[in-house]
N, C-alpha and C. Protein backbone atom coordinates (compact mmCIF):
# COMPACT_ATOMS: atom_id res chain seq x y z
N UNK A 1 8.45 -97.14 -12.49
CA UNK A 1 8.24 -95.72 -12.76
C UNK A 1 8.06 -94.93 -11.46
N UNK A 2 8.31 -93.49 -11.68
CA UNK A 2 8.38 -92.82 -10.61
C UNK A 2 7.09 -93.27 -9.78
N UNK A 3 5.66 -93.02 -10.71
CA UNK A 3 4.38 -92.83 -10.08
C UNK A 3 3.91 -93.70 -9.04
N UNK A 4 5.20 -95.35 -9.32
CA UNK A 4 4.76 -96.19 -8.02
C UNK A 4 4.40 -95.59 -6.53
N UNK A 5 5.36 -94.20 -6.21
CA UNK A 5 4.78 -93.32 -4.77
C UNK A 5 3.60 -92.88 -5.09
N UNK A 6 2.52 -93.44 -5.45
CA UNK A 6 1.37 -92.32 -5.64
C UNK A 6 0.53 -93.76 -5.08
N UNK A 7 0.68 -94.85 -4.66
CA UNK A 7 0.49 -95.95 -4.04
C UNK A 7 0.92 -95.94 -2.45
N UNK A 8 0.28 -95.36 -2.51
CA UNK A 8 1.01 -95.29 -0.31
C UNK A 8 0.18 -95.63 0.39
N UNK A 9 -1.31 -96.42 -0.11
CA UNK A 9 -2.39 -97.19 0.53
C UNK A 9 -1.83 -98.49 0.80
N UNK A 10 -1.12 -99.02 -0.41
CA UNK A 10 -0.92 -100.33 -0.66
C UNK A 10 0.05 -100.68 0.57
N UNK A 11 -0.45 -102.06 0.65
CA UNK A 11 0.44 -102.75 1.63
C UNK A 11 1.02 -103.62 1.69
N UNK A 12 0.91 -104.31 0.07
CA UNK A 12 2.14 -105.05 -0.35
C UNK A 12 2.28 -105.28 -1.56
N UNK A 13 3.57 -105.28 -2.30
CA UNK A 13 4.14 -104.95 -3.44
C UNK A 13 4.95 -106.34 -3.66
N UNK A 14 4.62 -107.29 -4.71
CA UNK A 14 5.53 -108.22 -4.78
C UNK A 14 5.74 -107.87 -6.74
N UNK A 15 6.78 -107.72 -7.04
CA UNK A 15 7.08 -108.03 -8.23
C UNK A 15 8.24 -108.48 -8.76
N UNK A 16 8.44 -109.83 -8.10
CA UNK A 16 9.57 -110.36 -8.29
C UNK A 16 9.63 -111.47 -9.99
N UNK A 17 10.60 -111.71 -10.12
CA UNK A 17 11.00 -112.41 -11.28
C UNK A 17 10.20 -111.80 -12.37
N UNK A 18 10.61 -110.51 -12.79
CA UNK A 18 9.93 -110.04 -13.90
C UNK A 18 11.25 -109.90 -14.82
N UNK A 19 11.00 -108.36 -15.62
CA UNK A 19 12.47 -108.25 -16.59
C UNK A 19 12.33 -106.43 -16.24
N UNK A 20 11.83 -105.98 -14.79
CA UNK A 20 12.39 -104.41 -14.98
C UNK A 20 13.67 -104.56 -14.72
N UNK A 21 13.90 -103.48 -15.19
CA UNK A 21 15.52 -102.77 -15.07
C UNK A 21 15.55 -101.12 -14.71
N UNK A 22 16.49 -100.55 -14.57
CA UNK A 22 16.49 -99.41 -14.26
C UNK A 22 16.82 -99.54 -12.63
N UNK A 23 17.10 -99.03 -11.89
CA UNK A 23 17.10 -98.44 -10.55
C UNK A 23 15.50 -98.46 -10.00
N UNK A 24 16.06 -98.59 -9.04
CA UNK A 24 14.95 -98.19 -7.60
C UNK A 24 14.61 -97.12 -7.24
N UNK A 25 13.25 -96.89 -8.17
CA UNK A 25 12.97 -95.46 -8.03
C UNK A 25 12.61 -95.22 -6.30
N UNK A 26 13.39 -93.86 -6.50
CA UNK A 26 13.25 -93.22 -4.69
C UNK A 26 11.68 -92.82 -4.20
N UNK A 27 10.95 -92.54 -5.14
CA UNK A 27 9.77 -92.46 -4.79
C UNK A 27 9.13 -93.60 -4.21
N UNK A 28 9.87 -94.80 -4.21
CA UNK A 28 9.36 -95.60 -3.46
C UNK A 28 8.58 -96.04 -2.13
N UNK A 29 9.94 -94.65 -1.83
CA UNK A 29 9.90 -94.76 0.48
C UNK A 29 8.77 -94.34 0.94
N UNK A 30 7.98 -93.16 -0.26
CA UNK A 30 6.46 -93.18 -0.36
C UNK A 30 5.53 -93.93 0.15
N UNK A 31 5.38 -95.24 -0.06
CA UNK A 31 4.98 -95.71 -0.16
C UNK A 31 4.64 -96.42 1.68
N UNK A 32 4.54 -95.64 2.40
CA UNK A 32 4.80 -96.33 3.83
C UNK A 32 3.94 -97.09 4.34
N UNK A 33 2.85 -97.22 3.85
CA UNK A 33 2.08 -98.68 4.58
C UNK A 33 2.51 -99.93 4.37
N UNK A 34 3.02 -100.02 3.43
CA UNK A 34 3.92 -101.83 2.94
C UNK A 34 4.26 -102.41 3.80
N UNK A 35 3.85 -103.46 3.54
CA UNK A 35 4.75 -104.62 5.17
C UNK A 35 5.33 -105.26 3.83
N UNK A 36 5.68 -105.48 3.01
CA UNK A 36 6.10 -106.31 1.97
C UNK A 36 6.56 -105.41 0.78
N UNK A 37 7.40 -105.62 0.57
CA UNK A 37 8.10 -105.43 -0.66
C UNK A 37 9.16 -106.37 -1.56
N UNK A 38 8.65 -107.13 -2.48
CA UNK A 38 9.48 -107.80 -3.05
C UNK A 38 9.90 -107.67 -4.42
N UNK A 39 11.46 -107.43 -4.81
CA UNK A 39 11.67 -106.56 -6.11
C UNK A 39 12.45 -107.93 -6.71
N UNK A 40 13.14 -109.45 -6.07
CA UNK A 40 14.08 -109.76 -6.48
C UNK A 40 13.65 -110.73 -7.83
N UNK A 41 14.74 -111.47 -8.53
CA UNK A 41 14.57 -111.46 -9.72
C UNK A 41 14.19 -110.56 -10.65
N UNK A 42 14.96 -109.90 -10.45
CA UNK A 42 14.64 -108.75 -11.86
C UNK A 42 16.57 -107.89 -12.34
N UNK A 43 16.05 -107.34 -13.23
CA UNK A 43 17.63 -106.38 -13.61
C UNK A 43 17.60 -104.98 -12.76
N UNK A 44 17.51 -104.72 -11.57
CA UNK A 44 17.40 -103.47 -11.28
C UNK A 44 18.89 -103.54 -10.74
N UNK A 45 19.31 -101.95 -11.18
CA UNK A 45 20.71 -102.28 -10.98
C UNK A 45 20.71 -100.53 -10.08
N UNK A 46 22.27 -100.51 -9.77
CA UNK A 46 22.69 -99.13 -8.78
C UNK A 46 22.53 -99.36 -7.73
N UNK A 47 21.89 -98.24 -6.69
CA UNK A 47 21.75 -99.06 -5.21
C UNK A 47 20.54 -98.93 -4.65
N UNK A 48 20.23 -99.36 -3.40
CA UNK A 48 18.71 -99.14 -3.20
C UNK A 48 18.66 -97.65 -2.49
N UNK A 49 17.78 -96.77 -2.86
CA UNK A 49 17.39 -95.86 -1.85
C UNK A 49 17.44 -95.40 -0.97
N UNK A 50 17.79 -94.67 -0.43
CA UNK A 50 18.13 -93.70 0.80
C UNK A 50 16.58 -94.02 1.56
N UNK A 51 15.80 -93.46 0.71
CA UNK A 51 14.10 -92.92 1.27
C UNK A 51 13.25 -94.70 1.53
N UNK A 52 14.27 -95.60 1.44
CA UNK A 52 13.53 -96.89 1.98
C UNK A 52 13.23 -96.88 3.61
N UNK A 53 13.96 -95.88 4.32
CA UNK A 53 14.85 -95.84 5.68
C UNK A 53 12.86 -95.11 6.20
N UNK A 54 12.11 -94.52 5.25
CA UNK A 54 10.79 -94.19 5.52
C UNK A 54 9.69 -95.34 5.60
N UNK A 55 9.86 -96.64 4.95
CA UNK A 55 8.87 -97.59 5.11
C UNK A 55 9.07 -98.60 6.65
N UNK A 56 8.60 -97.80 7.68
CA UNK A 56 8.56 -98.04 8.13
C UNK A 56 8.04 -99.54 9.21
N UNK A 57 7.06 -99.79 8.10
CA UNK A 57 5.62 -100.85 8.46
C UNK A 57 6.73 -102.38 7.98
N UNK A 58 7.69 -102.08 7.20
CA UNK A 58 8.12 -103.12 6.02
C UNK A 58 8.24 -104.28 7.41
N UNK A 59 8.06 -105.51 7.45
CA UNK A 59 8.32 -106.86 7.41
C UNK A 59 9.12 -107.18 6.67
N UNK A 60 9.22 -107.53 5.40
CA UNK A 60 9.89 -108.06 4.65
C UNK A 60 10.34 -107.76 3.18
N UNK A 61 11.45 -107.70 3.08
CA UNK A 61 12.40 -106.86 2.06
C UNK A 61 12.89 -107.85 1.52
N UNK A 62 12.90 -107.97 0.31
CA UNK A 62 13.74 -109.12 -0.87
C UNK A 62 13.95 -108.46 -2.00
N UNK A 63 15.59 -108.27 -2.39
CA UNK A 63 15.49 -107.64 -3.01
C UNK A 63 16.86 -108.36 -3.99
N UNK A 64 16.76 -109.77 -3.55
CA UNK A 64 17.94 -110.70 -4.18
C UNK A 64 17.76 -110.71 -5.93
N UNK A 65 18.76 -111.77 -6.13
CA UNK A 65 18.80 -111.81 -8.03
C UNK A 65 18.42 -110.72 -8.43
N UNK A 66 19.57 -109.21 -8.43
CA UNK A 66 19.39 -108.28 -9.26
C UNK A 66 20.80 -107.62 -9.61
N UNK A 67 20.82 -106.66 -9.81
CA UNK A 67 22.45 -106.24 -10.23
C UNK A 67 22.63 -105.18 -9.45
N UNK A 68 22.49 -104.93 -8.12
CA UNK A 68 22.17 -103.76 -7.29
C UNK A 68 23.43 -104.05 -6.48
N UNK A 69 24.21 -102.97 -6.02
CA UNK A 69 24.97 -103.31 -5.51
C UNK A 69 25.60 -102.14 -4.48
N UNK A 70 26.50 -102.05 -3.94
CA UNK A 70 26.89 -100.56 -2.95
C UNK A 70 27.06 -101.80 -1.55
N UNK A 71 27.12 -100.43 -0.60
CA UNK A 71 26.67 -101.12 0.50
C UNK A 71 25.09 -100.83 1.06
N UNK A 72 25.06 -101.48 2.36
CA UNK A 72 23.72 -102.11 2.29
C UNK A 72 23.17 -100.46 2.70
N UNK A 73 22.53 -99.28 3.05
CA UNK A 73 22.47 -98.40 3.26
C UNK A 73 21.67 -98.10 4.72
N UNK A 74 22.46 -97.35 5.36
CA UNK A 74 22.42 -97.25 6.77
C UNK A 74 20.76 -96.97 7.15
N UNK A 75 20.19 -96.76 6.63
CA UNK A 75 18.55 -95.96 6.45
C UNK A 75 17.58 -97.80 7.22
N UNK A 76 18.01 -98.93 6.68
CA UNK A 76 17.65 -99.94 6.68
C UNK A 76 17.49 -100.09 7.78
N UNK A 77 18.48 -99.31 9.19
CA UNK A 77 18.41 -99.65 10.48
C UNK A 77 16.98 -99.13 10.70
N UNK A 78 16.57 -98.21 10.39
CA UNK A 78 15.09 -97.67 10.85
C UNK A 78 13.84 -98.51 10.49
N UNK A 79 14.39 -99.38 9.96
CA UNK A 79 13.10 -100.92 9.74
C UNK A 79 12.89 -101.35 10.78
N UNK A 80 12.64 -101.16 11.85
CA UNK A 80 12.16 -101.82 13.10
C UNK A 80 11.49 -103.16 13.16
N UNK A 81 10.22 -103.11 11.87
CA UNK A 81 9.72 -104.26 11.88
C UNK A 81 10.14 -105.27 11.23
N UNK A 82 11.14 -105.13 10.39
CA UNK A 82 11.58 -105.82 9.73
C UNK A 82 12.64 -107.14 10.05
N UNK A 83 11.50 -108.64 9.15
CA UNK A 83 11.84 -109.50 9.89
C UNK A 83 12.90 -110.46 8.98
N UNK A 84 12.35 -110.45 7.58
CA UNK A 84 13.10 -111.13 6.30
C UNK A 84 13.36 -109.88 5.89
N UNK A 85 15.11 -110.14 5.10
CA UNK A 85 15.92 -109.29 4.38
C UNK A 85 16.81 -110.12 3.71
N UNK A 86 16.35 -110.37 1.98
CA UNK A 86 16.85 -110.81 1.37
C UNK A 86 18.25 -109.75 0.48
N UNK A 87 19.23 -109.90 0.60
CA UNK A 87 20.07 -109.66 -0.83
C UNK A 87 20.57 -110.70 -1.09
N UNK A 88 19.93 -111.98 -1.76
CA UNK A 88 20.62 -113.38 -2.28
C UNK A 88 21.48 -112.93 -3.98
N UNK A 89 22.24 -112.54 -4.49
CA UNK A 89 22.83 -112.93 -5.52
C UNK A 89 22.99 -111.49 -5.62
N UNK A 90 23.29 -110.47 -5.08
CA UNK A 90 23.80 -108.98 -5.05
C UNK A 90 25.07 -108.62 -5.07
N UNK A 91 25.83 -107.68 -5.04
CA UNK A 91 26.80 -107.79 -4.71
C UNK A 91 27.22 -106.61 -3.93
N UNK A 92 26.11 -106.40 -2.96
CA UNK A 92 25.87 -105.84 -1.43
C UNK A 92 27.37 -106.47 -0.81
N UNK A 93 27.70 -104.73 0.17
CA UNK A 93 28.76 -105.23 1.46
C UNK A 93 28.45 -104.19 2.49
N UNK A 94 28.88 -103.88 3.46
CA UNK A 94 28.11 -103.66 4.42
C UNK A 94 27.62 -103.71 5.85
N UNK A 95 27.07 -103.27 6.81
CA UNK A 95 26.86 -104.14 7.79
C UNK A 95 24.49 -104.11 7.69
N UNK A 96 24.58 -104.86 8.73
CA UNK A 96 23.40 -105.45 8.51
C UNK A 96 22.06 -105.00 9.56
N UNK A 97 21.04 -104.81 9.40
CA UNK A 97 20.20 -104.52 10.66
C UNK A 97 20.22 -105.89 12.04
N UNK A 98 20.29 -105.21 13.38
CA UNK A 98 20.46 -106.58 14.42
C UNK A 98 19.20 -107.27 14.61
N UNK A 99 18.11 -106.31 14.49
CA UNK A 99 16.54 -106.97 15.01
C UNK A 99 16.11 -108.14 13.76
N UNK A 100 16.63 -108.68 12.63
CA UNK A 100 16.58 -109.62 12.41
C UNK A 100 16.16 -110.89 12.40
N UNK A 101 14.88 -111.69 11.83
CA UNK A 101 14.50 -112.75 12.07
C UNK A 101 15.27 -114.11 11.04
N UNK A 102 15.17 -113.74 9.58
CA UNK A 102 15.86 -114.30 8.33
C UNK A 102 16.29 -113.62 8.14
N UNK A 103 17.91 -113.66 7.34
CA UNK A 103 18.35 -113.05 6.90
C UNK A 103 19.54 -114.36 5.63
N UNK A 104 19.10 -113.63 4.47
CA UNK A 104 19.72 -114.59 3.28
C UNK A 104 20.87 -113.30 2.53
N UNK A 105 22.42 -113.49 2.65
CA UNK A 105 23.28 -112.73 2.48
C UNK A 105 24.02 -113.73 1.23
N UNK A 106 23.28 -115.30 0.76
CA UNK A 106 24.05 -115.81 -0.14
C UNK A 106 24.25 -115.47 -1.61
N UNK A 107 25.42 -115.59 -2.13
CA UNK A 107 26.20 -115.27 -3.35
C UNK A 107 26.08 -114.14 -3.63
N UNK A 108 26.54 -113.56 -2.95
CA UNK A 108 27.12 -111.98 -3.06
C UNK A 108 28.72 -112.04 -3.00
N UNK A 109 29.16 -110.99 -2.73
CA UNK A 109 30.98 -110.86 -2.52
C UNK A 109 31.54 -110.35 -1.23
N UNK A 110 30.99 -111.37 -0.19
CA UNK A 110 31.47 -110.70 0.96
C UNK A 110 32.69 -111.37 1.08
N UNK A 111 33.98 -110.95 1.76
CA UNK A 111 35.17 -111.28 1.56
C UNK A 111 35.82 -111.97 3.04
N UNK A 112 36.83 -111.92 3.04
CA UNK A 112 37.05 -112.66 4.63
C UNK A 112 36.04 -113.48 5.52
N UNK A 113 35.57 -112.86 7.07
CA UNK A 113 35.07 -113.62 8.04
C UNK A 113 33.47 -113.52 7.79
N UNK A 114 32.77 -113.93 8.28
CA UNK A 114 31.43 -113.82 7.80
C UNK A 114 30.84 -112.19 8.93
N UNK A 115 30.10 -111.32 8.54
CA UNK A 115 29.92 -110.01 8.96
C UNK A 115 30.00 -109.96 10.67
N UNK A 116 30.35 -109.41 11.59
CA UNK A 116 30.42 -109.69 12.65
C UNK A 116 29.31 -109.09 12.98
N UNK A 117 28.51 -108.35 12.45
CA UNK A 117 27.41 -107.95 13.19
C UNK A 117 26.56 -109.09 13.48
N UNK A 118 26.23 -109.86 12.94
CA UNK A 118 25.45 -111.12 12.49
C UNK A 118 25.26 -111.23 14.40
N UNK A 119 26.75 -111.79 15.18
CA UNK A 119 26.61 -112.15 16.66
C UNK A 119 25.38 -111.24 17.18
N UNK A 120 24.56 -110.03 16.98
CA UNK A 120 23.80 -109.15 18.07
C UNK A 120 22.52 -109.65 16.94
N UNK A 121 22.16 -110.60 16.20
CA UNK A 121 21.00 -110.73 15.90
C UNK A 121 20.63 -112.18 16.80
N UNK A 122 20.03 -111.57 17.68
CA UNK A 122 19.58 -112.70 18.59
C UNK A 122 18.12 -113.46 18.48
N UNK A 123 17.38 -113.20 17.46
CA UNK A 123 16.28 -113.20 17.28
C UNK A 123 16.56 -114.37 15.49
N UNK A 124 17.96 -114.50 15.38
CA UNK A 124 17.79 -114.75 13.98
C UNK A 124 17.50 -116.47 13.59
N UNK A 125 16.50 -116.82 13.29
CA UNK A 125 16.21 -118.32 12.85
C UNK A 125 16.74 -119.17 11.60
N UNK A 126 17.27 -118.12 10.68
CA UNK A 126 17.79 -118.83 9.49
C UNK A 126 18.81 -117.33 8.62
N UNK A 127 20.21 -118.05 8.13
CA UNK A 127 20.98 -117.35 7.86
C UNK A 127 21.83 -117.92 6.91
N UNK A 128 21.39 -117.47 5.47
CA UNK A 128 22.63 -118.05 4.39
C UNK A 128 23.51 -117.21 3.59
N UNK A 129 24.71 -117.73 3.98
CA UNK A 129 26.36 -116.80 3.88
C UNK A 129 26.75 -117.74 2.44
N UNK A 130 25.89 -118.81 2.08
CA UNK A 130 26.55 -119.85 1.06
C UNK A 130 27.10 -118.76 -0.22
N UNK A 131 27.80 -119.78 -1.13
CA UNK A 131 28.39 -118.84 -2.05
C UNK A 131 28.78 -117.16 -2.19
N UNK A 132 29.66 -117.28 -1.08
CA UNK A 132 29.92 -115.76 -0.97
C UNK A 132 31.96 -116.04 -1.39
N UNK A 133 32.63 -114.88 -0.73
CA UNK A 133 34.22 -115.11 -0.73
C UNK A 133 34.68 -115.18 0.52
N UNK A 134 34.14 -116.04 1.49
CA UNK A 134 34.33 -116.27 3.10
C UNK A 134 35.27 -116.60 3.36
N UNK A 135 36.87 -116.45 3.88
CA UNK A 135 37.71 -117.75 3.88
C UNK A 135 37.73 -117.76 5.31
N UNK A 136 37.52 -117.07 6.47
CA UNK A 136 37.88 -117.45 7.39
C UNK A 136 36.38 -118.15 7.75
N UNK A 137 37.07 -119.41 9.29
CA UNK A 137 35.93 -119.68 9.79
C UNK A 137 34.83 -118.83 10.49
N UNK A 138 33.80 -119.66 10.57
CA UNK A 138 33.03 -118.65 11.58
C UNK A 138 32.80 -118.48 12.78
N UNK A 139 32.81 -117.10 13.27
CA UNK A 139 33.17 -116.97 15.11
C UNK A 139 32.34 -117.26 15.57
N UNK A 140 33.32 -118.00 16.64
CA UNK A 140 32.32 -118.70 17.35
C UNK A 140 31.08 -118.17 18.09
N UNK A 141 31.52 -116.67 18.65
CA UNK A 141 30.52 -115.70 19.11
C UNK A 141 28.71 -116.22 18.34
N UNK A 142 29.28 -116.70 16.88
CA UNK A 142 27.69 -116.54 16.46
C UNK A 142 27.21 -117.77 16.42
């Protein structure tokens, strides 16, 4: 529901594997103390938010197993702190933030080579491309 922005103390939000549906209410980006936000497992479908590009504090974003889809939205670059970024089972395309620690991009529909941005995350410790539509190999750059 909208009123989740009326929570902008809170500093972490996990409500994963439930049964909401509906979209990602925008009142969310509200919410700027969060170092955590976790929405995945659930039916939320459309795309994520423009006004996420305001939670600034976020660490970690999971927002896999849902029906959300678009591309990934440019606002995401302004996550500075942000270290995990899940879209596991989305069908997100896109390019990706570089400051990057995890990053899980598996079974979605990315098509051809695996994202080339991926090479400028130099910081990145773990990265799964599994079950996607990859056919080329991967450059060697990464």
């Amino acid at each position: 529901p909208s009123e989740i922005g009326l929570l902008t103390e809170l500093d972490g939000l996990i409500l994963g594997n439930n049964a909401f549906t509906g979209s990602v209410p925008s009142e969310i980006g509200l919410m700027t103390e969060l170092t955590t936000l976790s929405l995945d497992g659930n039916a939320f479908t459309g795309s994520v938010p423009s006004k996420i590009g305001l939670m600034t504090k976020l660490t970690t974003l999971s927002l896999g197993n849902n029906a959300i889809t678009g591309s990934i939205p440019s606002e995401i670059g302004l996550l500075t702190e942000l270290i995990y970024f899940s879209l596991y089972g989305t069908g997100f395309t896109g390019s990706v933030p570089t400051e990057l620690y995890s990053l899980d991009l598996g079974s979605n529909a990315f098509t051809g080579s695996a994202p080339s941005e991926i090479r400028f995350l130099t910081g990145l410790d773990f990265l799964d491309l599994g079950s996607n539509n990859l056919t080329e190999s991967v450059p060697s750059e990464i």
